[in-house]
N, C-alpha and C. Protein backbone atom coordinates (compact mmCIF):
# COMPACT_ATOMS: atom_id res chain seq x y z
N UNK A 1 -12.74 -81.26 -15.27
CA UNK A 1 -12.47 -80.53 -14.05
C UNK A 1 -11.65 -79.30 -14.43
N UNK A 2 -12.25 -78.01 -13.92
CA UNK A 2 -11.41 -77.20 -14.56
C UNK A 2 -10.02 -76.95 -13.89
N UNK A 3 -9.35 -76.17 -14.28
CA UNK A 3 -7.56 -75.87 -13.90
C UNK A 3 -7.05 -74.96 -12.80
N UNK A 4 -8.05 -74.47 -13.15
CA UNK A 4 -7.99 -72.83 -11.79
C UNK A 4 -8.39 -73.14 -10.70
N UNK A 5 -7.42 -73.41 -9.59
CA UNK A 5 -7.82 -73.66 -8.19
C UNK A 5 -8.87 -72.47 -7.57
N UNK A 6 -8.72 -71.40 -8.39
CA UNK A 6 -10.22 -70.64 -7.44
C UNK A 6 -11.52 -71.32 -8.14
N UNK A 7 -11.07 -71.86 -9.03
CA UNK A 7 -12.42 -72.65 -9.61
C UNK A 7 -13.11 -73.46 -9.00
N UNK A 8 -11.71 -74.57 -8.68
CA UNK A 8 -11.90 -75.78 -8.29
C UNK A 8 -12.67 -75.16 -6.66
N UNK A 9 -12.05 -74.41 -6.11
CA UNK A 9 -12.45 -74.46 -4.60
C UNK A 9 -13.54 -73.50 -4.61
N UNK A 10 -14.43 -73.06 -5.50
CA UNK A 10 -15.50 -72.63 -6.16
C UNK A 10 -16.35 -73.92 -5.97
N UNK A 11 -16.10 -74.51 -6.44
CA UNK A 11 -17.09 -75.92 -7.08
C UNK A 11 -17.35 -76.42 -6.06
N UNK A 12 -15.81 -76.82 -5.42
CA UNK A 12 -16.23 -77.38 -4.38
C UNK A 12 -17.22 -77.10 -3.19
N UNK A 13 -16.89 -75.73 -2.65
CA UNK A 13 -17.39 -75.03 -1.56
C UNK A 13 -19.08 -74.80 -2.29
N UNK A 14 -19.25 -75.26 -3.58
CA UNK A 14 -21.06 -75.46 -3.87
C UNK A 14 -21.63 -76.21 -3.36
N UNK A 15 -20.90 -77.39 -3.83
CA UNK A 15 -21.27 -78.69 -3.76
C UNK A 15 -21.15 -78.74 -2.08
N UNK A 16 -20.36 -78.36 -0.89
CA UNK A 16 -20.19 -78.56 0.38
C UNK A 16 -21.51 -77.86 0.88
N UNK A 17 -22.22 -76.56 0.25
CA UNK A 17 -22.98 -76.22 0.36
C UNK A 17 -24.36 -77.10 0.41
N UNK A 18 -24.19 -77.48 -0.55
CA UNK A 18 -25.77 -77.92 -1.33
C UNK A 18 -25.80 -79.12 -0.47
N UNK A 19 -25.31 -80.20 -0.32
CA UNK A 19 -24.95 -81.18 0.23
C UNK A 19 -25.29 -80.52 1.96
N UNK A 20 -24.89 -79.96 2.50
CA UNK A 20 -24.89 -79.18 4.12
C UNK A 20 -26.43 -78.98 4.08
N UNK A 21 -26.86 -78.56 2.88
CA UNK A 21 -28.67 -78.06 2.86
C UNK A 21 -29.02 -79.00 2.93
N UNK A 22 -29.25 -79.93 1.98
CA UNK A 22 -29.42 -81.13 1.86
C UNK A 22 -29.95 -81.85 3.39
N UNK A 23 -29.05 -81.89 3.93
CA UNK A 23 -29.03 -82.52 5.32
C UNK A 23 -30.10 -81.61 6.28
N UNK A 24 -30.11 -80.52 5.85
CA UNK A 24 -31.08 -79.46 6.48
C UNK A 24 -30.01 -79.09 8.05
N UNK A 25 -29.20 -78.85 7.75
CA UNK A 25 -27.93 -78.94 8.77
C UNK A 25 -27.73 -77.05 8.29
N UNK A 26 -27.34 -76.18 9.49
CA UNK A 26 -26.45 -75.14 9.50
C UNK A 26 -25.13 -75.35 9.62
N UNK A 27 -24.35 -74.08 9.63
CA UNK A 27 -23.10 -73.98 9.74
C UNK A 27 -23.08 -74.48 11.37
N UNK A 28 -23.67 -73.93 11.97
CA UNK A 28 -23.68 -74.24 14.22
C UNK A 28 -23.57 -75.69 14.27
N UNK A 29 -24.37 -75.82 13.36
CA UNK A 29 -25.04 -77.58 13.46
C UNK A 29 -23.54 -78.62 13.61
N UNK A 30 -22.98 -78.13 12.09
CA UNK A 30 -22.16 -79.17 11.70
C UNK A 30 -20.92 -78.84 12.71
N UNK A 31 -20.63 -77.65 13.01
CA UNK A 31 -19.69 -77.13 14.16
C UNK A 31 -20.16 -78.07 15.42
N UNK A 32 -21.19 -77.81 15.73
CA UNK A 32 -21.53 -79.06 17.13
C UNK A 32 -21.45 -80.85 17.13
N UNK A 33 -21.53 -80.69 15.45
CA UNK A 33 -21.97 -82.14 15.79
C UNK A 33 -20.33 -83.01 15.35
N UNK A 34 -19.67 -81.59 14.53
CA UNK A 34 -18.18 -81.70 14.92
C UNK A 34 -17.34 -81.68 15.99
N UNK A 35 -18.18 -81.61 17.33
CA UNK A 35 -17.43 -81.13 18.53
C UNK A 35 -16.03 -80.18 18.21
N UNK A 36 -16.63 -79.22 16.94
CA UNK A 36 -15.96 -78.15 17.36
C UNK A 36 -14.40 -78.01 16.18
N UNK A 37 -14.71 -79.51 15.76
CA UNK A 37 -13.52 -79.87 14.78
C UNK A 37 -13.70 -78.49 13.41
N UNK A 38 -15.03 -78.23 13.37
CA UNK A 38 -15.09 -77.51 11.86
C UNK A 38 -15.68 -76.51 11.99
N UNK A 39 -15.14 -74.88 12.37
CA UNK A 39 -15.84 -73.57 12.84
C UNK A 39 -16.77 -73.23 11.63
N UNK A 40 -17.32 -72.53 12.33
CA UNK A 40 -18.45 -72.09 11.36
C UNK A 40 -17.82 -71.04 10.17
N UNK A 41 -16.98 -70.01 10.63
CA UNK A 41 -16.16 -69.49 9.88
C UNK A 41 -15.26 -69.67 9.07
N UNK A 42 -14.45 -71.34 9.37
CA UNK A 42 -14.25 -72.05 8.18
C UNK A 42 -14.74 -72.60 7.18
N UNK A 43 -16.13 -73.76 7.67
CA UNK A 43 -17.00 -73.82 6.97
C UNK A 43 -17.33 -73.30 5.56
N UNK A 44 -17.73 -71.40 6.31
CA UNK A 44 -18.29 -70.72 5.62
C UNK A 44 -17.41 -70.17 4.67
N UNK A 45 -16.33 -69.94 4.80
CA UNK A 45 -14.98 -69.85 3.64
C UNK A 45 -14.82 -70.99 2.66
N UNK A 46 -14.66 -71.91 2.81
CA UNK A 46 -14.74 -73.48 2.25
C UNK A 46 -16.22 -73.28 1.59
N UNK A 47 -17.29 -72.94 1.88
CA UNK A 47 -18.82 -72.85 0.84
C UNK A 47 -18.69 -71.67 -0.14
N UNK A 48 -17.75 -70.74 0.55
CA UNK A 48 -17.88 -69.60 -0.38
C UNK A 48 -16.49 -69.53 -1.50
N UNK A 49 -15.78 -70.69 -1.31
CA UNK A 49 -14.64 -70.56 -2.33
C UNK A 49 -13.54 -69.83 -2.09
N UNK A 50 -13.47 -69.24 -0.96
CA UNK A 50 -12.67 -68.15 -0.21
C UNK A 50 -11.76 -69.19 0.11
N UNK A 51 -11.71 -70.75 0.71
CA UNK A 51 -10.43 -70.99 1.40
C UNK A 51 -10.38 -72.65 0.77
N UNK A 52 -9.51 -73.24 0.22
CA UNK A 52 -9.27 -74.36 -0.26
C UNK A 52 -9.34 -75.36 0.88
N UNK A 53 -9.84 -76.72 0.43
CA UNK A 53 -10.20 -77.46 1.56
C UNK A 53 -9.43 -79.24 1.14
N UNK A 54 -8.59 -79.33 2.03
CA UNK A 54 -7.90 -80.58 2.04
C UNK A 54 -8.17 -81.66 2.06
N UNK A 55 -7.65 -82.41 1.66
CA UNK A 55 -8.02 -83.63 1.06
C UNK A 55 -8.42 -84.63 2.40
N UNK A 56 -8.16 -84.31 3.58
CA UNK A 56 -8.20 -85.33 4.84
C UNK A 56 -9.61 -84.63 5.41
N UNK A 57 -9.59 -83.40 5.40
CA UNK A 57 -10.95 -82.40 6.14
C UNK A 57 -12.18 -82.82 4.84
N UNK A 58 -12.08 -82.87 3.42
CA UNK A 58 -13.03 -82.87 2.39
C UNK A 58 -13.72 -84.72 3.09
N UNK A 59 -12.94 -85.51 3.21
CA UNK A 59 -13.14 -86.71 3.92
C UNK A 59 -13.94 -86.85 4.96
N UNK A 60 -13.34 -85.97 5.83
CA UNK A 60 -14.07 -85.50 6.88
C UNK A 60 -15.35 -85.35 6.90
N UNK A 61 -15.98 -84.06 6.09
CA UNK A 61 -16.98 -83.80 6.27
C UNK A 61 -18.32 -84.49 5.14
N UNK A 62 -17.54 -85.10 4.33
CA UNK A 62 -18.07 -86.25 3.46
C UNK A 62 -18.94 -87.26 4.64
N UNK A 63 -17.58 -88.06 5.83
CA UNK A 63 -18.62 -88.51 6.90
C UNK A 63 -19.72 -88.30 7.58
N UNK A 64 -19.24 -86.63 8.28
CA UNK A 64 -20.30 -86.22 8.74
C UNK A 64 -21.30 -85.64 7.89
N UNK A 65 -21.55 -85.59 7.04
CA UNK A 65 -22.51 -85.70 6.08
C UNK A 65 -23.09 -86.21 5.72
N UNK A 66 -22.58 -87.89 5.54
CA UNK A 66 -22.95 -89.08 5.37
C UNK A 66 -23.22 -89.44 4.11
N UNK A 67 -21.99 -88.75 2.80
CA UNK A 67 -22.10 -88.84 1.73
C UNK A 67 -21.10 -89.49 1.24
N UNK A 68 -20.55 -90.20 0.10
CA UNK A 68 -19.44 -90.56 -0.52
C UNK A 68 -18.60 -89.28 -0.31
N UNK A 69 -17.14 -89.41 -0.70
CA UNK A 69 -16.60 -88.19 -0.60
C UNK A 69 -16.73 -87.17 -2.06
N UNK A 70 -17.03 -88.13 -3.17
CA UNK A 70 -16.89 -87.79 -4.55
C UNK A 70 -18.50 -87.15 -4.52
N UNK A 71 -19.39 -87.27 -3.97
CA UNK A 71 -20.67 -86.47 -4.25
C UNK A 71 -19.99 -84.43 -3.62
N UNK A 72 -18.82 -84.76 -2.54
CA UNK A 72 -18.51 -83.32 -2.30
C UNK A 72 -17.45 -82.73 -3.79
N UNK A 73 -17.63 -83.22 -4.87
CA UNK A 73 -16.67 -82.53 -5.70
C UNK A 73 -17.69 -82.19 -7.10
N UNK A 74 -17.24 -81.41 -7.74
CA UNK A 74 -18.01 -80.78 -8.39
C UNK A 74 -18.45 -82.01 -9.88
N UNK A 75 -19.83 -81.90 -9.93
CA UNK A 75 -20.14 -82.57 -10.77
C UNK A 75 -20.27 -84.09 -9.88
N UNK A 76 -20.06 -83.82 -8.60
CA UNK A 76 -20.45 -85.41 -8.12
C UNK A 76 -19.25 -86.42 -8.36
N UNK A 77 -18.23 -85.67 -8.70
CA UNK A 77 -17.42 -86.93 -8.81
C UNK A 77 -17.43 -87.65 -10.36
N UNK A 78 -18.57 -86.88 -11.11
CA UNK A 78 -18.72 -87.29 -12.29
C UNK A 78 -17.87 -86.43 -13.55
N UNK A 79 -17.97 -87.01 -14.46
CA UNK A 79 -17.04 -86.11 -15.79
C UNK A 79 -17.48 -86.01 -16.70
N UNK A 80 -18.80 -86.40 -17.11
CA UNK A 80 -19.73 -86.46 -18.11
C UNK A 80 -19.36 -87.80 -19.10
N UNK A 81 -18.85 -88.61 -18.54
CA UNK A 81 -18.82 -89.69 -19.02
C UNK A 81 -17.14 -89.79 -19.92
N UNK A 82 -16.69 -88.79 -20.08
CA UNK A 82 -15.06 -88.58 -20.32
C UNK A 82 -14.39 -89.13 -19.80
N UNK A 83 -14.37 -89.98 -18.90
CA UNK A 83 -13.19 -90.63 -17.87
C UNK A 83 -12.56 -91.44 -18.64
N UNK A 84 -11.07 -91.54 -18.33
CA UNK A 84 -10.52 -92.66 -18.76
C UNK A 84 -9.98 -93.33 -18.13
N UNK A 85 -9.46 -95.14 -17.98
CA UNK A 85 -8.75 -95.13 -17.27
C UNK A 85 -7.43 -94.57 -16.91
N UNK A 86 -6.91 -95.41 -15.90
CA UNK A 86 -5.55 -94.59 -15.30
C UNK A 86 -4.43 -94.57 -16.39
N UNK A 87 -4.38 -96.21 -16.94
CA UNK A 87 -3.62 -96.23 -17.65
C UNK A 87 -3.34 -95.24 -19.02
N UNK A 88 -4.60 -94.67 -19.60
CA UNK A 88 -4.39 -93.96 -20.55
C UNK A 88 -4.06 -92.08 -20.22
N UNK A 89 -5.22 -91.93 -19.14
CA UNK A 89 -4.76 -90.80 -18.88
C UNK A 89 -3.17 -90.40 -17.96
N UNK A 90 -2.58 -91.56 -17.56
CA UNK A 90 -1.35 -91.40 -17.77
C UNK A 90 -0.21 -92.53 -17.99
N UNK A 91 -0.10 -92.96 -18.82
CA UNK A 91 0.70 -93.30 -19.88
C UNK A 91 2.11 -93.65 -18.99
N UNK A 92 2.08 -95.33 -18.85
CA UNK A 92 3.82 -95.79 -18.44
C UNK A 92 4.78 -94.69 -18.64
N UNK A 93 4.63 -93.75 -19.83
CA UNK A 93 6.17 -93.17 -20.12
C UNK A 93 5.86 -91.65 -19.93
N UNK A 94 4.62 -91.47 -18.82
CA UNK A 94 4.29 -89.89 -18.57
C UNK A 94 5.30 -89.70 -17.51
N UNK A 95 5.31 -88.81 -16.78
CA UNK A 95 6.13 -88.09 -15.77
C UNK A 95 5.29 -87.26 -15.17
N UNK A 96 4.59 -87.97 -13.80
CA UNK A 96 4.04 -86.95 -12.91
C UNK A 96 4.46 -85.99 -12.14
């Protein structure tokens, strides 16, 4: 996952994209069927990497999507098989 939050909210706002197509859903669409919870103009900031998207709203629209929430993150939630567990990638004597 890369480091640079314009990255990250790059990736993301793809994947919110592709996923929104996917569904064959517009920006109006998901605004209506949000009753309004998710403007189209946010939306469209959040697809274009323009505005970082929170961890309770990324949830959000994971539902109305009807996807895991990890298919909205880049690479699917996947790491190319690099993962480690918790315990190693941080270590009893790390400091978060």
């Amino acid at each position: 996952m890369p480091d640079d939050r314009r990255t990250v909210d790059a990736l993301v706002g793809e994947r919110l994209r592709a996923v929104r197509k996917q569904r064959r859903m517009t920006l109006g669409e998901v605004e209506a069927v949000s009753g309004g919870e998710f403007r189209t103009s946010v939306l469209g900031a959040y697809e274009r990497g323009e505005r970082g998207v929170a961890v309770k709203r990324l949830l959000r629209l994971a539902e109305l999507y009807g996807v895991p929430p990890a298919e909205l993150l880049p690479n699917g939630g996947r790491d190319g098989g690099q993962s480690q567990p918790a315990s190693q990638r941080y270590p009893a004597d790390s400091v978060l």
